[in-house]
Protein backbone atom coordinates (compact mmCIF):
# COMPACT_ATOMS: atom_id res chain seq x y z
CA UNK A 1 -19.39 -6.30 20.88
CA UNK A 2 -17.12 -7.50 18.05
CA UNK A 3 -17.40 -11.47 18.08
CA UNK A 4 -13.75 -13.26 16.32
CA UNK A 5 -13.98 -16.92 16.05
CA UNK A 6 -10.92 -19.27 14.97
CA UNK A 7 -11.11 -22.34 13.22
CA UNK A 8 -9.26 -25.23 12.76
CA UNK A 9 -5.41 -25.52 13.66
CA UNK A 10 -5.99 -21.91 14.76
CA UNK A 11 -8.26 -22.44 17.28
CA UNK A 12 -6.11 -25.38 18.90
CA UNK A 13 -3.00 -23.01 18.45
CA UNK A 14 -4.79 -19.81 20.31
CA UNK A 15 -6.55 -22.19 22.67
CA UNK A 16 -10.23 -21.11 22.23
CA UNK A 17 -12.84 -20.76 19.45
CA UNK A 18 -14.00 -17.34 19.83
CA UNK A 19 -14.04 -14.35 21.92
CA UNK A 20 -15.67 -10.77 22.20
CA UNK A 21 -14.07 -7.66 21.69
CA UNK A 22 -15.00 -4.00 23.15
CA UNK A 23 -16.93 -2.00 20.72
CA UNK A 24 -13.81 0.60 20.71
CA UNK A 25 -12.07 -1.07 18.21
CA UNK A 26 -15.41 -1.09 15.66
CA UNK A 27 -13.49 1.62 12.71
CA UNK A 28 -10.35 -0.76 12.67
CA UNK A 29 -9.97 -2.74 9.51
CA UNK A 30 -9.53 -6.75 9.65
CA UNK A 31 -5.85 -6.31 9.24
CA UNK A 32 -5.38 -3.88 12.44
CA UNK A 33 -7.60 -6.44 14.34
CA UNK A 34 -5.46 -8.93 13.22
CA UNK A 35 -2.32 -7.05 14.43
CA UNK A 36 -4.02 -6.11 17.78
CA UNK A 37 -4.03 -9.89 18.42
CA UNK A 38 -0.82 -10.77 17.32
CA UNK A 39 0.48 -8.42 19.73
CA UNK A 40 -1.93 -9.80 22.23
CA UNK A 41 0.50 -13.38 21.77
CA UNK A 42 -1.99 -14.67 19.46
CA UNK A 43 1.28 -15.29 17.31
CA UNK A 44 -0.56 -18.25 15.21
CA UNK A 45 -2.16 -15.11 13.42
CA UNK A 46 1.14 -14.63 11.91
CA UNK A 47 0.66 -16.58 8.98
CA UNK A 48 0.46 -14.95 5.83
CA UNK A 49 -1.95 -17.61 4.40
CA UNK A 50 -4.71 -17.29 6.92
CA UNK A 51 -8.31 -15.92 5.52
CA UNK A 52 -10.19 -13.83 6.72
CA UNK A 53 -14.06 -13.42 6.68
CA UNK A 54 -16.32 -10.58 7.37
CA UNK A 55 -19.87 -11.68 8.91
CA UNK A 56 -19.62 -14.72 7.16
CA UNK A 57 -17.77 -13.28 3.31
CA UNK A 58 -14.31 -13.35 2.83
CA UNK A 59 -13.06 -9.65 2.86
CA UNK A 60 -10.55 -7.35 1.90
CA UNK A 61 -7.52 -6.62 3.72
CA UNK A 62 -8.78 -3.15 4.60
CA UNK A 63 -12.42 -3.86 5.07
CA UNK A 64 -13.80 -1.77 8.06
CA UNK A 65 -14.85 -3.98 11.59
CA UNK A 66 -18.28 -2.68 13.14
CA UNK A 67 -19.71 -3.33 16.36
CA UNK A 68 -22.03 -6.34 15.94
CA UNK A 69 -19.95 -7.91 13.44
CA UNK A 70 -18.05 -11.38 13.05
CA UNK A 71 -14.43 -11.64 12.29
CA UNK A 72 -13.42 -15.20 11.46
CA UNK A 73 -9.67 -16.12 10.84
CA UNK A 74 -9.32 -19.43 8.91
CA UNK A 75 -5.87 -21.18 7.66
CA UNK A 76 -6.58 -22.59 4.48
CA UNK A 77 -8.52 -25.59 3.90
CA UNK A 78 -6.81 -28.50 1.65
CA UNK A 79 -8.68 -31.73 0.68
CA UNK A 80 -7.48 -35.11 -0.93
């Protein structure tokens, strides 16, 4: 299984903190996951400014998903 949590405005946008995906889309990189969602209606993934980590390290843009791992999407974080 491939584990993707959400945080923060995401995860009250999407409606959930995580979910598990099927191992067939381990070989996909972060940004094809990402699409697969978005097309899923998971349109909050949209944003251009979101992060995204990598079993717990922000990653590339092409970095390869394997089964087992953790996919977090994060908007950015500001603090006053």
């Amino acid at each position: 299984m491939i584990k993707v949590l959400f945080f923060a405005r995401l995860k009250d946008q999407i409606g959930q903190a995580e979910l598990e995906l099927e191992n067939e889309l381990a070989g996909k990189t972060v940004t094809q996951l990402q699409q697969l969602l978005i097309d899923q209606g998971m349109d909050a993934l949209k944003d251009s400014s979101i992060r995204i980590a990598l079993n717990q390290n922000f990653c590339a843009a092409d970095s390869i998903v394997n089964i087992g791992d953790e996919v977090a999407f994060m908007p950015p974080v500001t603090g006053g």
